[in-house]
C-alpha atoms as a PDB file:
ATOM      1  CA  UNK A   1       0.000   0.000   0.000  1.00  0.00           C
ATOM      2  CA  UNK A   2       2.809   2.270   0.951  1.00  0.00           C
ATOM      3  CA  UNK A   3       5.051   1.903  -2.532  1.00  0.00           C
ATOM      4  CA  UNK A   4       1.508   2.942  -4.383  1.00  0.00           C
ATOM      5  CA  UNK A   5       1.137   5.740  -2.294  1.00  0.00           C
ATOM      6  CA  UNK A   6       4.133   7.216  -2.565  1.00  0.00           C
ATOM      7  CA  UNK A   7       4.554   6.173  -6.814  1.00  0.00           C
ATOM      8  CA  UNK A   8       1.156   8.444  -6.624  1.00  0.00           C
ATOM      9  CA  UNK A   9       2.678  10.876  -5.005  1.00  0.00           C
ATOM     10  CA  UNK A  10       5.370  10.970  -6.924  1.00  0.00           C
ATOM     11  CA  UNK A  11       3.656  11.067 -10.357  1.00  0.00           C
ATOM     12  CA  UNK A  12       1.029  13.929  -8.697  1.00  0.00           C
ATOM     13  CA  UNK A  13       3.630  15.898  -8.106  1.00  0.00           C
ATOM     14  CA  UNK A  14       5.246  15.718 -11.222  1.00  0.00           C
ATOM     15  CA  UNK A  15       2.099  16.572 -13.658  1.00  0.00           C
ATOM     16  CA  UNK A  16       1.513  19.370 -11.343  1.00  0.00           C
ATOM     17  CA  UNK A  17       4.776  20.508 -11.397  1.00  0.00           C
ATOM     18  CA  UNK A  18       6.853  22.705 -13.639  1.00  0.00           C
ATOM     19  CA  UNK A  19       6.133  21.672 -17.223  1.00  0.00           C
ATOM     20  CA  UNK A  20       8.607  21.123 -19.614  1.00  0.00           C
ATOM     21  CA  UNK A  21       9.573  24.818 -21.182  1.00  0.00           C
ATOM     22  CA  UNK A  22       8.420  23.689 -24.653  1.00  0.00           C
ATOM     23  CA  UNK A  23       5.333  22.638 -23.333  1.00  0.00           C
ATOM     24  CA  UNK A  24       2.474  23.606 -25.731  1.00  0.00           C
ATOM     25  CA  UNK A  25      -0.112  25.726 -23.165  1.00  0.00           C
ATOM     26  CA  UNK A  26      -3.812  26.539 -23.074  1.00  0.00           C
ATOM     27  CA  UNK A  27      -6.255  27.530 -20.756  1.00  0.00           C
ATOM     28  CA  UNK A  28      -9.420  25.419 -19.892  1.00  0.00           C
ATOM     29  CA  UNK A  29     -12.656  27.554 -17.979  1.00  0.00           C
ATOM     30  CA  UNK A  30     -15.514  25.723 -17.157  1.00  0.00           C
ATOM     31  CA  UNK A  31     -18.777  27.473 -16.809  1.00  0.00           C
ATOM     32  CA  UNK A  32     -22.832  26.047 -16.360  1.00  0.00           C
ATOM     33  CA  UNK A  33     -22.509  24.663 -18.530  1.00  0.00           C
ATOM     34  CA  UNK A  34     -19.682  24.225 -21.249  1.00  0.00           C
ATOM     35  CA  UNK A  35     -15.938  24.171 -21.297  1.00  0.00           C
ATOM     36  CA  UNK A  36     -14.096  27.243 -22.751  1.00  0.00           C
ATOM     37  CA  UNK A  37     -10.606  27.188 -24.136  1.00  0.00           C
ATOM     38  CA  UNK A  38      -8.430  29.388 -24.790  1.00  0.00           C
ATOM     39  CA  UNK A  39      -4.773  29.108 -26.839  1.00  0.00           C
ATOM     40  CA  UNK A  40      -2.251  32.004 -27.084  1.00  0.00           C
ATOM     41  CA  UNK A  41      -0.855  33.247 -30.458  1.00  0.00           C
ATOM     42  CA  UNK A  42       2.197  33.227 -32.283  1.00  0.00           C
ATOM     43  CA  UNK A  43       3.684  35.072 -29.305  1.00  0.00           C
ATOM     44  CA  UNK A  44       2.613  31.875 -27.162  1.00  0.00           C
ATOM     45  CA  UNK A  45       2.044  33.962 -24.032  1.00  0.00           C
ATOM     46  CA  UNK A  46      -1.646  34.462 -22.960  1.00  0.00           C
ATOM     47  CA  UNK A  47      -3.416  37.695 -22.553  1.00  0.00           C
ATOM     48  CA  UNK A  48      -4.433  39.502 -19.710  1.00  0.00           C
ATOM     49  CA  UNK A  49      -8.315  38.369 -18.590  1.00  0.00           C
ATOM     50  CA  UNK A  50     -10.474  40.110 -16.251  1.00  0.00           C
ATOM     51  CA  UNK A  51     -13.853  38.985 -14.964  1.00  0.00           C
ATOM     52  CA  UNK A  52     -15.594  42.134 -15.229  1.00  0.00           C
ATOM     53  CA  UNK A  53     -15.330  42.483 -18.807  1.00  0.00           C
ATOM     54  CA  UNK A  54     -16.947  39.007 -19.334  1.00  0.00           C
ATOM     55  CA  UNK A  55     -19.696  39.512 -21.698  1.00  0.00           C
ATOM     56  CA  UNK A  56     -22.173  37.567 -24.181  1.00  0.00           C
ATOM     57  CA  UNK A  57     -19.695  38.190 -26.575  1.00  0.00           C
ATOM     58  CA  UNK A  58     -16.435  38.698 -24.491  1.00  0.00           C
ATOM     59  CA  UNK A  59     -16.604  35.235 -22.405  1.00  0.00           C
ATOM     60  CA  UNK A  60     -13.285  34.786 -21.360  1.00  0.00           C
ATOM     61  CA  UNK A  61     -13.089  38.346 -20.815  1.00  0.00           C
ATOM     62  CA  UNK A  62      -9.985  39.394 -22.535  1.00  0.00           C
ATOM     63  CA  UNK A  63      -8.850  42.329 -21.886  1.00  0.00           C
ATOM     64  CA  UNK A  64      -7.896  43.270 -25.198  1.00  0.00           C
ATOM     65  CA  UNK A  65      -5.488  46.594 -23.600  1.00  0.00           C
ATOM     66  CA  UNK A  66      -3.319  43.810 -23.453  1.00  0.00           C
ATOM     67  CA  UNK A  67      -0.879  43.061 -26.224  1.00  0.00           C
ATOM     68  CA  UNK A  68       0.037  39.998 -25.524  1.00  0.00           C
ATOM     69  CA  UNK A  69      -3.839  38.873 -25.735  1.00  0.00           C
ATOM     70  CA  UNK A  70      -4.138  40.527 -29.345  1.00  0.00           C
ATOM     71  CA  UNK A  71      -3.248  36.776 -30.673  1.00  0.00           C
ATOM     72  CA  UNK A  72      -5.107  34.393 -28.072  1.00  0.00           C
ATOM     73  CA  UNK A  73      -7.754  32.799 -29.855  1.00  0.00           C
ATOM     74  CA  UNK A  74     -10.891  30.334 -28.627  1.00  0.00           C
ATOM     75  CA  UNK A  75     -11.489  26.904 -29.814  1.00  0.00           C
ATOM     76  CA  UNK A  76     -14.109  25.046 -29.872  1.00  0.00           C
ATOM     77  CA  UNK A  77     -12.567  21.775 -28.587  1.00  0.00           C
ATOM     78  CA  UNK A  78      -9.393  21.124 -27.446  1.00  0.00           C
ATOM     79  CA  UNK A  79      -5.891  20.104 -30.310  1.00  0.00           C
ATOM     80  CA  UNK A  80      -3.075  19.425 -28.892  1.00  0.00           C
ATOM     81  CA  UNK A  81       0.071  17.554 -30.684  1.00  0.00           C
ATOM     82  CA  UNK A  82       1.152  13.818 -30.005  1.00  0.00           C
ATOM     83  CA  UNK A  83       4.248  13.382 -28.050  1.00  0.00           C
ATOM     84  CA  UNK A  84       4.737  16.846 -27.061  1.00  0.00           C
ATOM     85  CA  UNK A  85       4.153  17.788 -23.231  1.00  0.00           C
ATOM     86  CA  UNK A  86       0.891  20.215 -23.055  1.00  0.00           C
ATOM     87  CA  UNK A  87       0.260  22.323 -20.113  1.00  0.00           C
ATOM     88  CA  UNK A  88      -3.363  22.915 -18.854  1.00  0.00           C
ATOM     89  CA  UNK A  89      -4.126  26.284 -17.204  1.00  0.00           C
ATOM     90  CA  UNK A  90      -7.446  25.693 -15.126  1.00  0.00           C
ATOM     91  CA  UNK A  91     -10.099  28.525 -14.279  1.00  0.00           C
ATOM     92  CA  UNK A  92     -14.045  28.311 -13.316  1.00  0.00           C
ATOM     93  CA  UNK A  93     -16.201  31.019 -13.916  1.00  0.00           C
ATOM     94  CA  UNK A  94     -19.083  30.386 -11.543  1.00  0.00           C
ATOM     95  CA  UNK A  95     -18.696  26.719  -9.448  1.00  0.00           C
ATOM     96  CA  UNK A  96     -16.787  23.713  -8.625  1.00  0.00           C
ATOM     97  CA  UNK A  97     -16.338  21.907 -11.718  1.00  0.00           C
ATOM     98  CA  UNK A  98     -13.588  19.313 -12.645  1.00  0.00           C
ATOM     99  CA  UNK A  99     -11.523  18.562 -15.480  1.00  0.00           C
ATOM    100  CA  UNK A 100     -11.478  14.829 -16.583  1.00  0.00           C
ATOM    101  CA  UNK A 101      -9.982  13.317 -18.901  1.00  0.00           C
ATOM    102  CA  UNK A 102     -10.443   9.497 -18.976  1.00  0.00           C
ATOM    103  CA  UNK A 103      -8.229   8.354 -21.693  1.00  0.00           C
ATOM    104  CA  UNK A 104      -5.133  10.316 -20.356  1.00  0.00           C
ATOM    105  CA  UNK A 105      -5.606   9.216 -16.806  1.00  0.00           C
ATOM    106  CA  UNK A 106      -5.725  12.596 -15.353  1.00  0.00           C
ATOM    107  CA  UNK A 107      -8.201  14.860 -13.806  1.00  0.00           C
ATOM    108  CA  UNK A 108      -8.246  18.122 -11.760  1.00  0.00           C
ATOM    109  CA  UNK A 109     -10.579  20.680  -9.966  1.00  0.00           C
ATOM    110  CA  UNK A 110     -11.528  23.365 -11.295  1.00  0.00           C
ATOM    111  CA  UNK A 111     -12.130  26.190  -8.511  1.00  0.00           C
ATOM    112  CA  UNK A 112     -13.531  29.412  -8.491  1.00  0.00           C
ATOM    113  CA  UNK A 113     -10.940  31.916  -7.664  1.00  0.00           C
ATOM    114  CA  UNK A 114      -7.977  29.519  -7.849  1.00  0.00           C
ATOM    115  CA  UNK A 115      -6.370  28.889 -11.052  1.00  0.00           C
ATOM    116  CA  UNK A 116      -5.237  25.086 -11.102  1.00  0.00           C
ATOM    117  CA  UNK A 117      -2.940  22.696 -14.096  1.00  0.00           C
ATOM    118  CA  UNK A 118      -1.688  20.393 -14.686  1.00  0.00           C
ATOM    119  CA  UNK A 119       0.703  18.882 -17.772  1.00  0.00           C
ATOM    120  CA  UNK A 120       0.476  15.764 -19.782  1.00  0.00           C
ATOM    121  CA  UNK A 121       2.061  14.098 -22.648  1.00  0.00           C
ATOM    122  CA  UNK A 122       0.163  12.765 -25.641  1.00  0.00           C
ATOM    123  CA  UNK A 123       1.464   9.525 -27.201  1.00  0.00           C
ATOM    124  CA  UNK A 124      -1.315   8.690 -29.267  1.00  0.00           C
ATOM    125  CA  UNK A 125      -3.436  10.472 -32.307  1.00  0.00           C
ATOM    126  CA  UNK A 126      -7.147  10.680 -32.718  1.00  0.00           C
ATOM    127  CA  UNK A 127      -6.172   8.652 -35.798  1.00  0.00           C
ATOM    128  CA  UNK A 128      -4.361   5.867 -33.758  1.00  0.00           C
ATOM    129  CA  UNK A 129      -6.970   5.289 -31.154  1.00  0.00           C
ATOM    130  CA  UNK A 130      -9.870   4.686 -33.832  1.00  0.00           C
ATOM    131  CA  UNK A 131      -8.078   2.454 -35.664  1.00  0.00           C
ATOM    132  CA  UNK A 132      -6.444   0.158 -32.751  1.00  0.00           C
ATOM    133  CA  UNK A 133     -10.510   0.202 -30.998  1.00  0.00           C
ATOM    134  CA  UNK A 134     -11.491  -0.402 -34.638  1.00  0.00           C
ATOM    135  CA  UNK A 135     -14.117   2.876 -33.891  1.00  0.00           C
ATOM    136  CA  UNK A 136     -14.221   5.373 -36.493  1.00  0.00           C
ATOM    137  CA  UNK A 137     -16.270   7.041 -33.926  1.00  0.00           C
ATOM    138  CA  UNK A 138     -13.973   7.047 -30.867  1.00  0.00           C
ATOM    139  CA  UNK A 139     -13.048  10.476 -29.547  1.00  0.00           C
ATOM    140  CA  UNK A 140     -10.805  11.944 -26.573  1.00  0.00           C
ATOM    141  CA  UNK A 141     -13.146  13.303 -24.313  1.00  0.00           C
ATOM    142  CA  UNK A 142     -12.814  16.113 -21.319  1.00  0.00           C
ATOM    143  CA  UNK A 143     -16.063  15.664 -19.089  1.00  0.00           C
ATOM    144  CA  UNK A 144     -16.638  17.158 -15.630  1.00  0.00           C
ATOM    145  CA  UNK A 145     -17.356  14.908 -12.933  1.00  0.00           C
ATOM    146  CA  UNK A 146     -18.538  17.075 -10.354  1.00  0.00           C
ATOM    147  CA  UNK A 147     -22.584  17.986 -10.231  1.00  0.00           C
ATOM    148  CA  UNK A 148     -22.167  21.119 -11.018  1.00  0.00           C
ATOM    149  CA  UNK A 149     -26.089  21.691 -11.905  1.00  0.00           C
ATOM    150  CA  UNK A 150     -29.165  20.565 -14.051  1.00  0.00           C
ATOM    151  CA  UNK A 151     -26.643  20.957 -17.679  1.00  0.00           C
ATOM    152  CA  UNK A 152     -23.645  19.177 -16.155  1.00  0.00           C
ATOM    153  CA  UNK A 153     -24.689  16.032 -18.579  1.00  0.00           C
ATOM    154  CA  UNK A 154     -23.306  19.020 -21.226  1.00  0.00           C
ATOM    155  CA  UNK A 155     -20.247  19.878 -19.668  1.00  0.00           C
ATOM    156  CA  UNK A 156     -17.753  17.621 -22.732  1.00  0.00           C
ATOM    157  CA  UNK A 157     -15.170  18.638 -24.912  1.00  0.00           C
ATOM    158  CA  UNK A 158     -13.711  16.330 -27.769  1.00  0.00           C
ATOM    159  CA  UNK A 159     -10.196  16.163 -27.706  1.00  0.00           C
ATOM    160  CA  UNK A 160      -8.369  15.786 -30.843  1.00  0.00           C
ATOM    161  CA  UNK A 161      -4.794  14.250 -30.439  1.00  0.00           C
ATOM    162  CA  UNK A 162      -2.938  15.608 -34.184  1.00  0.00           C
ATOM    163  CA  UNK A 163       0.097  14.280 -35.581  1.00  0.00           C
ATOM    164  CA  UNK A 164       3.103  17.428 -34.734  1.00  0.00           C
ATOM    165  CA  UNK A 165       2.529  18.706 -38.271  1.00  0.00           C
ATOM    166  CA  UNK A 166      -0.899  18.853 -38.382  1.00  0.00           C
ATOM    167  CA  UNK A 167      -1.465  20.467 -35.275  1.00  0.00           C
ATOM    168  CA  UNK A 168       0.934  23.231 -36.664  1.00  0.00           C
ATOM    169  CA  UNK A 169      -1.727  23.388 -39.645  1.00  0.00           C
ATOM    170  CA  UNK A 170      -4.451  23.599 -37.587  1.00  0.00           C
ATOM    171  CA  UNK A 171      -3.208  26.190 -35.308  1.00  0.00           C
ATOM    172  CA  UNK A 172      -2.013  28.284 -38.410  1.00  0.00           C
ATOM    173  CA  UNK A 173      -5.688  28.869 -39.288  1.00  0.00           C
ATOM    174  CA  UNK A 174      -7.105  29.749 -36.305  1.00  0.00           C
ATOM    175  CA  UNK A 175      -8.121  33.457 -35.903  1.00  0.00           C
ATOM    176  CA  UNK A 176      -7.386  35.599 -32.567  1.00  0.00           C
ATOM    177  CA  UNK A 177     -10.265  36.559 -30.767  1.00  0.00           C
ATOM    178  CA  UNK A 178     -10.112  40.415 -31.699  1.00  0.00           C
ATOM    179  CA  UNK A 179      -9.633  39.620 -35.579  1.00  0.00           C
ATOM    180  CA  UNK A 180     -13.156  37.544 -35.088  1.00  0.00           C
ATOM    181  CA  UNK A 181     -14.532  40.579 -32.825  1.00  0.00           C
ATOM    182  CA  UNK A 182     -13.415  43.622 -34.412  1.00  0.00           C
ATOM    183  CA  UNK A 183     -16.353  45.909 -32.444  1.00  0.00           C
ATOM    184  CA  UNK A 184     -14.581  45.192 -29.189  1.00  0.00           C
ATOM    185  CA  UNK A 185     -11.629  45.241 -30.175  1.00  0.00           C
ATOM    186  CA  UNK A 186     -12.707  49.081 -31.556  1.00  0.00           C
ATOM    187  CA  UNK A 187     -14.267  49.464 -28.198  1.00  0.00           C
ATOM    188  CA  UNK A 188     -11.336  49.295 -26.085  1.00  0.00           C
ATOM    189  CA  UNK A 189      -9.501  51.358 -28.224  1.00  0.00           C
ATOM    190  CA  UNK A 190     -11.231  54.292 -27.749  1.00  0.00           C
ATOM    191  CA  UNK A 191     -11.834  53.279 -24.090  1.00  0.00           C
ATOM    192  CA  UNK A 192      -8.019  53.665 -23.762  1.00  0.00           C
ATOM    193  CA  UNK A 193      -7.687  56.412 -25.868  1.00  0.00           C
ATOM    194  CA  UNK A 194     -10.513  58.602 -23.766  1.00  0.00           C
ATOM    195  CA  UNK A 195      -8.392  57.917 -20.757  1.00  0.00           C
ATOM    196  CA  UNK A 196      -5.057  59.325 -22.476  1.00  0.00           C
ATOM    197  CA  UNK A 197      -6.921  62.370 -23.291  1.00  0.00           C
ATOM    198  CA  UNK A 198      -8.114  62.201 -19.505  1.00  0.00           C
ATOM    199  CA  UNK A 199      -4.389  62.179 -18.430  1.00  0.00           C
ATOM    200  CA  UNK A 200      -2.545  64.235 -20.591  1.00  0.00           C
ATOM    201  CA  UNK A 201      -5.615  67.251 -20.032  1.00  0.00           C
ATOM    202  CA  UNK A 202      -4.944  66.353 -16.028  1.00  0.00           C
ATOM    203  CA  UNK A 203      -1.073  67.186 -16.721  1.00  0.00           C
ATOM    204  CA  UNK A 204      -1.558  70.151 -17.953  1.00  0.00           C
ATOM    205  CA  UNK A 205      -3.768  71.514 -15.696  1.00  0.00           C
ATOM    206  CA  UNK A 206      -2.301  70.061 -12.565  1.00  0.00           C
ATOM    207  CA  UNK A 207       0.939  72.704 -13.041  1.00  0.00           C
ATOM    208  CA  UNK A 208      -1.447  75.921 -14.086  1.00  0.00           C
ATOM    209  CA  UNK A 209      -3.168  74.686 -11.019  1.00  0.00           C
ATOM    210  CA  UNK A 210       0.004  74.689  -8.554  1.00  0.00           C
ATOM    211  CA  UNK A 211       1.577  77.768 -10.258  1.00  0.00           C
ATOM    212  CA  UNK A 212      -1.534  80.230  -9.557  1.00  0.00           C
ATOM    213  CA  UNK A 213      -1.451  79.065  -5.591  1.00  0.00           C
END
């Protein structure tokens, strides 16, 4: 009982360790009730978010101010490439829900309020599964687990395990998030560009102000 204790430990603490610095990344939010997810760009670093901006439209709530988020883009289920290590980022928008993935042997909370990952390692394609279960139908699935509500039966996400070069095809023609919503991408421009205005009119009257004392 002991030595499978401690080889769980052991692998625990490695998936929810530092991932490997090649490590393809995305971020996962569940919400009542579907799964969100979220890649970064070319840039591979992921945008600034911020709840209150979450909108019908705006679900992740980028925060589009944000350079680095110009590139993130949403999918609507989850590619990652076989035998390369992949790094989950973990959010909830609303309650406990819990990311499981059945084929890969792994599964984590997702909390609101406390990002969570974990990182895993491919080492078989879509392709590869269907063909050794002799189902053309078989898919990768991420399900939650936790009863989260009267949808949680919704809450799935295919996974689709891609050969390295296809996955580089795949992500090639995705679209970022403010190319697909050009109206708020326009919005927070000339949000940001009111409050330059704002501050450079409060610089120069700040010294008028102090002068005339």
């Amino acid at each position: 009982m002991a030595s499978l204790v401690f080889a769980g430990w052991k692998q625990w603490t490695k998936i929810t360790g530092p991932a490997p610095k090649d490590s393809v990344v995305l971020e996962v939010m569940g919400k009542q009730f579907n799964w969100l997810v979220r890649y970064p760009g070319r840039d591979q670093k992921l945008g600034v978010v911020n709840y209150r901006l979450i909108d019908a439209t705006n679900e992740f709530g980028f925060d589009l101010n944000d350079k680095n988020g110009l590139d993130d883009f949403v999918a609507g289920e989850v590619h990652v490439p076989k035998g390369h290590p992949v790094l989950l980022r973990i959010r909830s928008r609303d309650v406990l829900h819990a990311v499981y993935m059945p084929h890969f042997r792994v599964q984590m909370y997702a909390v609101p309020g406390m990002p969570t990952k974990f990182w895993f390692t491919p080492t078989k394609t879509t392709d590869e599964m269907r063909a050794q279960l002799g189902n053309p139908k078989f898919n990768y699935e991420l399900a939650c687990n936790q009863i989260c509500g009267r949808g949680h039966f919704a809450m799935k996400l295919n996974i689709v395990v891609d050969e390295p070069d296809d996955y580089v095809a795949w992500f090639a023609q995705q679209k970022s998030f403010a190319e697909q919503n050009p109206d708020v991408l326009a919005s927070f421009k000339e949000k940001s560009d009111k409050l330059v205005t704002k501050e450079a009119a409060a610089a120069v009257v700040t010294p008028a102000t102090k002068a005339s004392l």
